[in-house]
Structures are given as structure tokens and as C-alpha cells.
N, C-alpha and C. Protein backbone atom coordinates (compact mmCIF):
# COMPACT_ATOMS: atom_id res chain seq x y z
N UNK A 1 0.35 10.12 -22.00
CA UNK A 1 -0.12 10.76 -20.79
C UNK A 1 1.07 11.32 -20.01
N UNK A 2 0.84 12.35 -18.95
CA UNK A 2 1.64 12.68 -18.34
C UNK A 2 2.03 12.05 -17.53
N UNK A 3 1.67 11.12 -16.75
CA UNK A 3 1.85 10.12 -16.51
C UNK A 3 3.07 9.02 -16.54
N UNK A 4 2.78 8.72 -18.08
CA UNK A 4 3.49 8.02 -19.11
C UNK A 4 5.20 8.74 -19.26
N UNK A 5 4.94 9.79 -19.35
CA UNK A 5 6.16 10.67 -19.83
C UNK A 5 7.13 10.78 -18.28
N UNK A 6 6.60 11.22 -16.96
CA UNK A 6 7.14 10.97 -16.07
C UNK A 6 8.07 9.91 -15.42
N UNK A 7 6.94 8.39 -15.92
CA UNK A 7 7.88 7.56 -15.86
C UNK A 7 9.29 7.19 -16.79
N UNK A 8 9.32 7.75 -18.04
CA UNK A 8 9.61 7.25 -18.87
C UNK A 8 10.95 8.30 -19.04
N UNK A 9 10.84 9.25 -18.40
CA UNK A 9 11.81 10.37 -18.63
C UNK A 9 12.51 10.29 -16.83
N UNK A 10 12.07 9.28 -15.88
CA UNK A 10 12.37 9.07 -14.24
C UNK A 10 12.28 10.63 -13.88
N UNK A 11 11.44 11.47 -13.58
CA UNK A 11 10.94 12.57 -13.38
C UNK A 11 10.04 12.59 -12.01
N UNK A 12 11.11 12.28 -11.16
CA UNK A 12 10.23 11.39 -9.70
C UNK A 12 8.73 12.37 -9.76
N UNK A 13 9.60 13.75 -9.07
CA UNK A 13 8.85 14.69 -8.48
C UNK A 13 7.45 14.83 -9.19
N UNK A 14 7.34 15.15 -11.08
CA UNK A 14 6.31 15.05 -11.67
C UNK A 14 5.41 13.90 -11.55
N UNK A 15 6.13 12.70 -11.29
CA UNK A 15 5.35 11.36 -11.44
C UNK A 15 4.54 11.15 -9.75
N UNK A 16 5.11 12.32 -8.70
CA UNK A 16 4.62 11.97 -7.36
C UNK A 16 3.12 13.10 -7.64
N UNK A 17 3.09 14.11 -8.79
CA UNK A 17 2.28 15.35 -8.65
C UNK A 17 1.17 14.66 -9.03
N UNK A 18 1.42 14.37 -10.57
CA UNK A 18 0.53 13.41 -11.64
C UNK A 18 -0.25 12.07 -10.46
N UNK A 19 -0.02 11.57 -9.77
CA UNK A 19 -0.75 10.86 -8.94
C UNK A 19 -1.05 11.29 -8.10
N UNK A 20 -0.45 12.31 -7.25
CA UNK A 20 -1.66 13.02 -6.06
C UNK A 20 -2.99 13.93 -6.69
N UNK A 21 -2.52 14.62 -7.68
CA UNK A 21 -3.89 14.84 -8.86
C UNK A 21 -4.98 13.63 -9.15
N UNK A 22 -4.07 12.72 -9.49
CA UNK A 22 -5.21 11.06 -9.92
C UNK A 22 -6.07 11.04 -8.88
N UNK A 23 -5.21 10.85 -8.10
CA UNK A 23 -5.98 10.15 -7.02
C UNK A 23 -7.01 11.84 -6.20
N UNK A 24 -6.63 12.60 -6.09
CA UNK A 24 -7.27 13.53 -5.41
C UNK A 24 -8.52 14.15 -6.14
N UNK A 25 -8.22 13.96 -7.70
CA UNK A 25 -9.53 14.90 -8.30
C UNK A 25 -9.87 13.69 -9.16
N UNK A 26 -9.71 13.06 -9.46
CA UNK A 26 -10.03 11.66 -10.29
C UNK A 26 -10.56 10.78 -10.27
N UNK A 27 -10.24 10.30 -9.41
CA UNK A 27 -10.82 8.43 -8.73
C UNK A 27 -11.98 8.79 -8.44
N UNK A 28 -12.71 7.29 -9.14
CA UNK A 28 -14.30 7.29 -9.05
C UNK A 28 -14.90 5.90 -9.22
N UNK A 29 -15.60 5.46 -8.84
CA UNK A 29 -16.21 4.17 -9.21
C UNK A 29 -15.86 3.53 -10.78
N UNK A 30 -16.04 4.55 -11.89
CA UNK A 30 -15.76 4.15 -13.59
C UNK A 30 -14.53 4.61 -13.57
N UNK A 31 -13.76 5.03 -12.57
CA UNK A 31 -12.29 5.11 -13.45
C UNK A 31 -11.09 4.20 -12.94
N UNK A 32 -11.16 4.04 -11.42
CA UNK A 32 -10.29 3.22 -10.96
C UNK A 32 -9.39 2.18 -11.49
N UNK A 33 -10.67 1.34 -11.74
CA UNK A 33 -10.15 0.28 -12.81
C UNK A 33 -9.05 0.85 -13.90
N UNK A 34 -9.19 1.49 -14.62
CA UNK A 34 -8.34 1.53 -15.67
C UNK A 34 -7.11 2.14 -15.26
N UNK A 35 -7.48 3.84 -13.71
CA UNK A 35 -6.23 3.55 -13.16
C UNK A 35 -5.17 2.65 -12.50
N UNK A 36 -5.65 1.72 -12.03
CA UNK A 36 -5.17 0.57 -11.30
C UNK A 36 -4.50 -0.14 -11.99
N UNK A 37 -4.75 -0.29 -13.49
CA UNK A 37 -3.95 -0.86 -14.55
C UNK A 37 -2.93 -0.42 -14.92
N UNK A 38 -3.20 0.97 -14.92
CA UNK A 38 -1.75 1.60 -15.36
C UNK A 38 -0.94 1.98 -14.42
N UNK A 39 -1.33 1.84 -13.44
CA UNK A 39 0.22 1.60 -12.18
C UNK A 39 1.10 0.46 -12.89
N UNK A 40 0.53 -0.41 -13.10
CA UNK A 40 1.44 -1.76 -13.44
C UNK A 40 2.42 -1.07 -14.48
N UNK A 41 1.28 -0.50 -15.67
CA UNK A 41 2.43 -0.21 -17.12
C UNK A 41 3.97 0.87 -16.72
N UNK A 42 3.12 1.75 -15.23
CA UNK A 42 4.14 2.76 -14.91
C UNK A 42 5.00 2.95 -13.80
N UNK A 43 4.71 1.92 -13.08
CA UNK A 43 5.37 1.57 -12.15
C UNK A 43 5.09 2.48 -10.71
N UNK A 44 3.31 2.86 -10.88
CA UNK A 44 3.22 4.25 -10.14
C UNK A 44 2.46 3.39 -8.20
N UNK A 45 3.53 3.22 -8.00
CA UNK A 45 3.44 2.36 -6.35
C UNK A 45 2.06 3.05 -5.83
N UNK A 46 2.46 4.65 -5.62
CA UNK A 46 1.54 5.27 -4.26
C UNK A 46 0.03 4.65 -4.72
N UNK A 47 -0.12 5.67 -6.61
CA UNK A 47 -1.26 5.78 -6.89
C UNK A 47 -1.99 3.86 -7.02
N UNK A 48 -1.29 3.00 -7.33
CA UNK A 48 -1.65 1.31 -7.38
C UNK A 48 -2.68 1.14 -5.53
N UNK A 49 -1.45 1.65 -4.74
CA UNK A 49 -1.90 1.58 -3.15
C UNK A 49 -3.36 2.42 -2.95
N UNK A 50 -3.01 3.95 -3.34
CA UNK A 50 -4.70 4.18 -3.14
C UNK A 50 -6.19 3.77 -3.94
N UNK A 51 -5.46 3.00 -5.32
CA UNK A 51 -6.59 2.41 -6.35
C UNK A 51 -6.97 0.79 -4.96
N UNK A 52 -5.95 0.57 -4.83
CA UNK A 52 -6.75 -0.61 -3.99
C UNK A 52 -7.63 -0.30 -2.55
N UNK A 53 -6.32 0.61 -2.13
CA UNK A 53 -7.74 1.31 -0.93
C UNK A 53 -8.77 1.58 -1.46
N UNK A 54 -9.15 2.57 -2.35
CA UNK A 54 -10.70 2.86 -3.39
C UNK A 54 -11.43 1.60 -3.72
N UNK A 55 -10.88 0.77 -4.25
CA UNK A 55 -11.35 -0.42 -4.17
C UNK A 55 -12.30 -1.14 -3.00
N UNK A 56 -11.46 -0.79 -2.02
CA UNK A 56 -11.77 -2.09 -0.59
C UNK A 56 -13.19 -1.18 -0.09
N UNK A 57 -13.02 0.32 -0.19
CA UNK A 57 -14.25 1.32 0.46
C UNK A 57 -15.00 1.18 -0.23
N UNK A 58 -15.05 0.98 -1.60
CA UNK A 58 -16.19 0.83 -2.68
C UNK A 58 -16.56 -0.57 -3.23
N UNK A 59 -15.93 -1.76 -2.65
CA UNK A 59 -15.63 -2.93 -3.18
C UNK A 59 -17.05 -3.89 -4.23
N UNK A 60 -18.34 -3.27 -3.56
CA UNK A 60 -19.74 -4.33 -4.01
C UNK A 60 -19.78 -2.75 -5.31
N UNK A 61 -19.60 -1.13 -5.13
CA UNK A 61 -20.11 -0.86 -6.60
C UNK A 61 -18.57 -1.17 -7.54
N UNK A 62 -17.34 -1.24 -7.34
CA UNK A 62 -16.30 -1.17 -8.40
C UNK A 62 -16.75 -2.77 -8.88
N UNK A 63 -16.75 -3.48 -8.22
CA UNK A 63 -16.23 -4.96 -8.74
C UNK A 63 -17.82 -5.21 -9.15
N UNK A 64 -18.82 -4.58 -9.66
CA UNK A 64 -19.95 -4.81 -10.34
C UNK A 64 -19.86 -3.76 -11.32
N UNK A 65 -18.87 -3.02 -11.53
CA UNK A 65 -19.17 -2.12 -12.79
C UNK A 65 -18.04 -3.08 -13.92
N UNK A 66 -18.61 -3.17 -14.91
CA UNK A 66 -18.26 -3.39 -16.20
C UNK A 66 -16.89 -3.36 -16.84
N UNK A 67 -16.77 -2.00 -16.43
CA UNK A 67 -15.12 -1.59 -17.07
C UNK A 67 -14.31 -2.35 -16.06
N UNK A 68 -14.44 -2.66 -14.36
CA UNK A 68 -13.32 -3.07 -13.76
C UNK A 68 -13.23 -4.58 -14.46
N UNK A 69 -14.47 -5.03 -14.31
CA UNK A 69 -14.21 -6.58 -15.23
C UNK A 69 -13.65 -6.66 -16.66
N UNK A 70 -13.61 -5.91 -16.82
CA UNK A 70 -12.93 -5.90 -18.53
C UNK A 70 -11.39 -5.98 -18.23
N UNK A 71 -10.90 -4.65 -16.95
CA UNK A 71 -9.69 -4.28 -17.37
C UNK A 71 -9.11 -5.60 -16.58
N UNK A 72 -9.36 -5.95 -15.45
CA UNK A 72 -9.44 -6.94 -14.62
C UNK A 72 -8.99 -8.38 -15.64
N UNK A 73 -9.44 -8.62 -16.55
CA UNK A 73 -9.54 -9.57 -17.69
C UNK A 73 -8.29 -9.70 -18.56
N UNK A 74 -8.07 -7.89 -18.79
CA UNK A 74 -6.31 -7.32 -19.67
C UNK A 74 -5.24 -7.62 -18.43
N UNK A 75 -5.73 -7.70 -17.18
CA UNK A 75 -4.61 -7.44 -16.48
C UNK A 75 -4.71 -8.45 -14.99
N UNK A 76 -5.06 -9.89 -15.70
CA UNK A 76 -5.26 -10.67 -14.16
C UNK A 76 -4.75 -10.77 -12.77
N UNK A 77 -3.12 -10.45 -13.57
CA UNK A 77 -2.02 -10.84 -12.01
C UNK A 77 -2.32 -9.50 -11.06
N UNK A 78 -3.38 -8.30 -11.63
CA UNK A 78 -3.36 -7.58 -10.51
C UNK A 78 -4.59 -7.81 -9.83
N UNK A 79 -5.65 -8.81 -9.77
CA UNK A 79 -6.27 -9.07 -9.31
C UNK A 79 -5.71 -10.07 -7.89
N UNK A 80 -4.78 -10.52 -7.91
CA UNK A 80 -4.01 -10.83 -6.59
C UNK A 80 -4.04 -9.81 -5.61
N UNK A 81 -3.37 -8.57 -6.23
CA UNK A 81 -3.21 -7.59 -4.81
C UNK A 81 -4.55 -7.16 -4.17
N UNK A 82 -5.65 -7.21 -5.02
CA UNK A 82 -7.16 -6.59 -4.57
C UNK A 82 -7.72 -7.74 -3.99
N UNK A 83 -7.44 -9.47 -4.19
CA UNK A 83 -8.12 -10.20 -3.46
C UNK A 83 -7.73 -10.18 -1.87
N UNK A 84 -6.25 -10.08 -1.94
CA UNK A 84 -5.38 -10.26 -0.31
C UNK A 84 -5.87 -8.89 0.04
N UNK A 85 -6.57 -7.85 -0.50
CA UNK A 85 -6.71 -6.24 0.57
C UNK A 85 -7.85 -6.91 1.27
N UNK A 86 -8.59 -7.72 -0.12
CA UNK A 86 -9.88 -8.50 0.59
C UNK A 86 -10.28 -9.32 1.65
N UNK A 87 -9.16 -10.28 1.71
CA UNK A 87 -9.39 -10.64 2.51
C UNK A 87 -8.68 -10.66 3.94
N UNK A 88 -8.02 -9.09 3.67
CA UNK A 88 -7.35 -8.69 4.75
C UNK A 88 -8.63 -7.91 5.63
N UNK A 89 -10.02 -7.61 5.04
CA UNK A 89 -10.90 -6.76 5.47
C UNK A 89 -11.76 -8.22 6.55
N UNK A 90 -11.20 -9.43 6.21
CA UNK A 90 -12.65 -10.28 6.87
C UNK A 90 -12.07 -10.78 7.88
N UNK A 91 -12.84 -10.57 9.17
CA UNK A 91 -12.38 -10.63 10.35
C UNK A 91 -11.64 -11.93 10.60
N UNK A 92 -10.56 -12.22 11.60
CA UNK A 92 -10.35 -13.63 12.09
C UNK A 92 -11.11 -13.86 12.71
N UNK A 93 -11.47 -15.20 12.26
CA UNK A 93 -12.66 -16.11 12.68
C UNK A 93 -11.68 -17.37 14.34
N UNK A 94 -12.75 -17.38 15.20
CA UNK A 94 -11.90 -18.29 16.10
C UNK A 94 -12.32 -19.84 15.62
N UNK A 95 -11.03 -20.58 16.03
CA UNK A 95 -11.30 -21.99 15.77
C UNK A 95 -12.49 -22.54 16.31
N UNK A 96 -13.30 -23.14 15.93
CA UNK A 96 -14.95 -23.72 16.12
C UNK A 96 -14.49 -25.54 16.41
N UNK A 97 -14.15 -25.52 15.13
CA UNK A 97 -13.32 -27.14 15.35
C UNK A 97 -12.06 -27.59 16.22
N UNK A 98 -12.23 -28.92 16.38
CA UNK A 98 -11.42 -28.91 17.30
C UNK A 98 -10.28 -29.49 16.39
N UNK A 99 -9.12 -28.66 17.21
CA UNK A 99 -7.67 -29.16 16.50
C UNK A 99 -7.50 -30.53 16.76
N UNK A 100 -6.80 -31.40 15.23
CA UNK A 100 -5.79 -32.38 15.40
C UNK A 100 -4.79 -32.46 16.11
N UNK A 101 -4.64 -33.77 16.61
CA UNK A 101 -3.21 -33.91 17.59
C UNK A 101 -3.34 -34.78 16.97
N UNK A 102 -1.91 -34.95 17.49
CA UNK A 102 -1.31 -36.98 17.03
C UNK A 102 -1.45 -37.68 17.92
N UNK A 103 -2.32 -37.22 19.04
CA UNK A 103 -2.80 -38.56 20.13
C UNK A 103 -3.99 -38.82 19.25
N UNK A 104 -3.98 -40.15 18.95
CA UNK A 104 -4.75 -41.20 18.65
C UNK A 104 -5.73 -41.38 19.78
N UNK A 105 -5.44 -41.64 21.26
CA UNK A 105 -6.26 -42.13 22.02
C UNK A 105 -5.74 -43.49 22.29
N UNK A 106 -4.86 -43.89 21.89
CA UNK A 106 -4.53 -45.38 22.11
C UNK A 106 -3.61 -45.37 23.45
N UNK A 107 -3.30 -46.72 23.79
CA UNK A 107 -2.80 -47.19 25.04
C UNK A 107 -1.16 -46.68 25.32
N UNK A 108 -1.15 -46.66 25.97
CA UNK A 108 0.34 -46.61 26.05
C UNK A 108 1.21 -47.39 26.34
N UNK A 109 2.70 -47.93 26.56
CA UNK A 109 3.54 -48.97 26.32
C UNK A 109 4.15 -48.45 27.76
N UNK A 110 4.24 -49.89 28.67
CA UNK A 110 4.81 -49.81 30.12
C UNK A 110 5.97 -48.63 30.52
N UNK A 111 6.73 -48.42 29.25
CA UNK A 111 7.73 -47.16 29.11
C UNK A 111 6.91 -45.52 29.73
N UNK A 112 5.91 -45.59 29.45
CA UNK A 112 4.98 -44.17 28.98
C UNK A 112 4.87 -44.02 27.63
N UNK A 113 5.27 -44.80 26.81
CA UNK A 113 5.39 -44.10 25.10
C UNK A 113 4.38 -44.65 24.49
N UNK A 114 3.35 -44.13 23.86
CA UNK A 114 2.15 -44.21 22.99
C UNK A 114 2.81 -45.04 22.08
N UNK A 115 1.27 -46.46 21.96
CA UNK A 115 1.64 -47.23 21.05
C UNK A 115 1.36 -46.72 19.44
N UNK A 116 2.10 -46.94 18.72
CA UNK A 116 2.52 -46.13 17.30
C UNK A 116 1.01 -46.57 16.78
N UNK A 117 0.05 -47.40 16.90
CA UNK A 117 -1.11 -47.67 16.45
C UNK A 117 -2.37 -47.91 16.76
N UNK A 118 -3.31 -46.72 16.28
CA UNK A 118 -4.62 -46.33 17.07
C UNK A 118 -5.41 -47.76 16.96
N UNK A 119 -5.22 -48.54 16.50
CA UNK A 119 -5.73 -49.85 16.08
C UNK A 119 -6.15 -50.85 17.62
N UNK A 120 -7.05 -50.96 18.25
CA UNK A 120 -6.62 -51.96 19.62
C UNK A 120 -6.35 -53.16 19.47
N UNK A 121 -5.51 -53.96 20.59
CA UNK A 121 -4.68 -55.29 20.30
C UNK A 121 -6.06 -56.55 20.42
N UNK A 122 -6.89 -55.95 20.90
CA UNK A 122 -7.51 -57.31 20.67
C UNK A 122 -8.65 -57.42 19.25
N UNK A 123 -9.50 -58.58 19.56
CA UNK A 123 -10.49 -58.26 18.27
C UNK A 123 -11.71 -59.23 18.77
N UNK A 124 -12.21 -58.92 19.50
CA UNK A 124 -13.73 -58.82 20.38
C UNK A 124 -14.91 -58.44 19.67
């Protein structure tokens, strides 16, 4: 692929054309996937970045079509970068629970200093 040859010959300028083409007349629900793979083989940064954006806008039809699970399967470790876009999309949630402290609740020692054990001294 031309592609292929860009990287392989360091042909920046061709290898920046060959992916604004990919990505501009190309990318589609059935093709992504297999582009997204071959960023890895080619080291093609931009076009990897807009396969995952395509991804995150299309995320319930790509990740139910067939071919992404296949290529997804040849190529696991890039399923890292598409989970973190993921769950860069889900809102922060506010704390509901209440935070831990290390006050126990126990008594304190004539000093002011919390006794080291939530345990009480008597046994009633």
C-alpha cells in the first residue's frame, strides 16, 4: 500500500497525504477497524487519532460489526487506546459514598491524641 511504502521509504509529506485521503474519503463503519490496525504496523499517529475519534462517534455500530472484533482479536494492545477514549466520554460521577478517614470515632487520650484503637476500654 501506499501507505506502507511512505512509511517505509520516511516520506513524511506522502505519509501525511495518504492519511488525510484515509481518513477524509474512506472511513466508515466496515473499514475503520482494519484502518486502526494499520496505524500500529505504520506508525501513522494522526490517522490511529482520527480512527479512535470515528470510533467514540460511532462506538454501539463499530464495536458490533464483525470485522472490528476480528481485527480487535489480531491486535489486542490497541484496544487500550479505544477503551481510555471510552471512558474518557463517561461523565464524572460525584462521590455518593461517604469517604474514609482514619478517625475511627474512638476517644481520645488527655494529650488530644486519638487512641490508636477503635476497640472501647471497657466490656459491658
Amino acid at each position: 500500500s501506499l501507505l506502507h511504502l511512505a512509511d517505509l521509504w520516511l516520506l513524511r509529506d506522502l505519509k501525511r497525504l495518504v492519511e488525510h485521503e484515509l481518513i477524509r474519503s474512506h472511513m466508515d463503519v466496515k473499514t475503520v477497524a482494519r484502518m486502526y490496525c494499520v496505524t500500529d504496523d505504520f506508525h501513522a499517529r494522526r490517522l490511529a487519532t482520527a480512527c479512535i475519534d470515528y470510533i467514540m462517534d460511532n462506538i454501539r455500530e463499530v464495536t458490533g460489526n464483525v470485522s472490528f472484533q476480528e481485527e480487535m482479536r489480531n491486535y489486542p494492545h490497541l484496544c487500550i487506546p479505544v477503551l481510555k477514549a471510552a471512558a474518557d466520554l463517561i461523565p464524572e460521577q460525584p462521590m455518593h459514598k461517604k469517604q474514609r478517614t482514619n478517625d475511627h470515632g474512638g476517644s481520645t487520650t488527655p494529650g488530644g491524641g486519638a487512641v490508636s484503637s477503635p476497640v472501647p476500654d471497657s466490656d459491658l
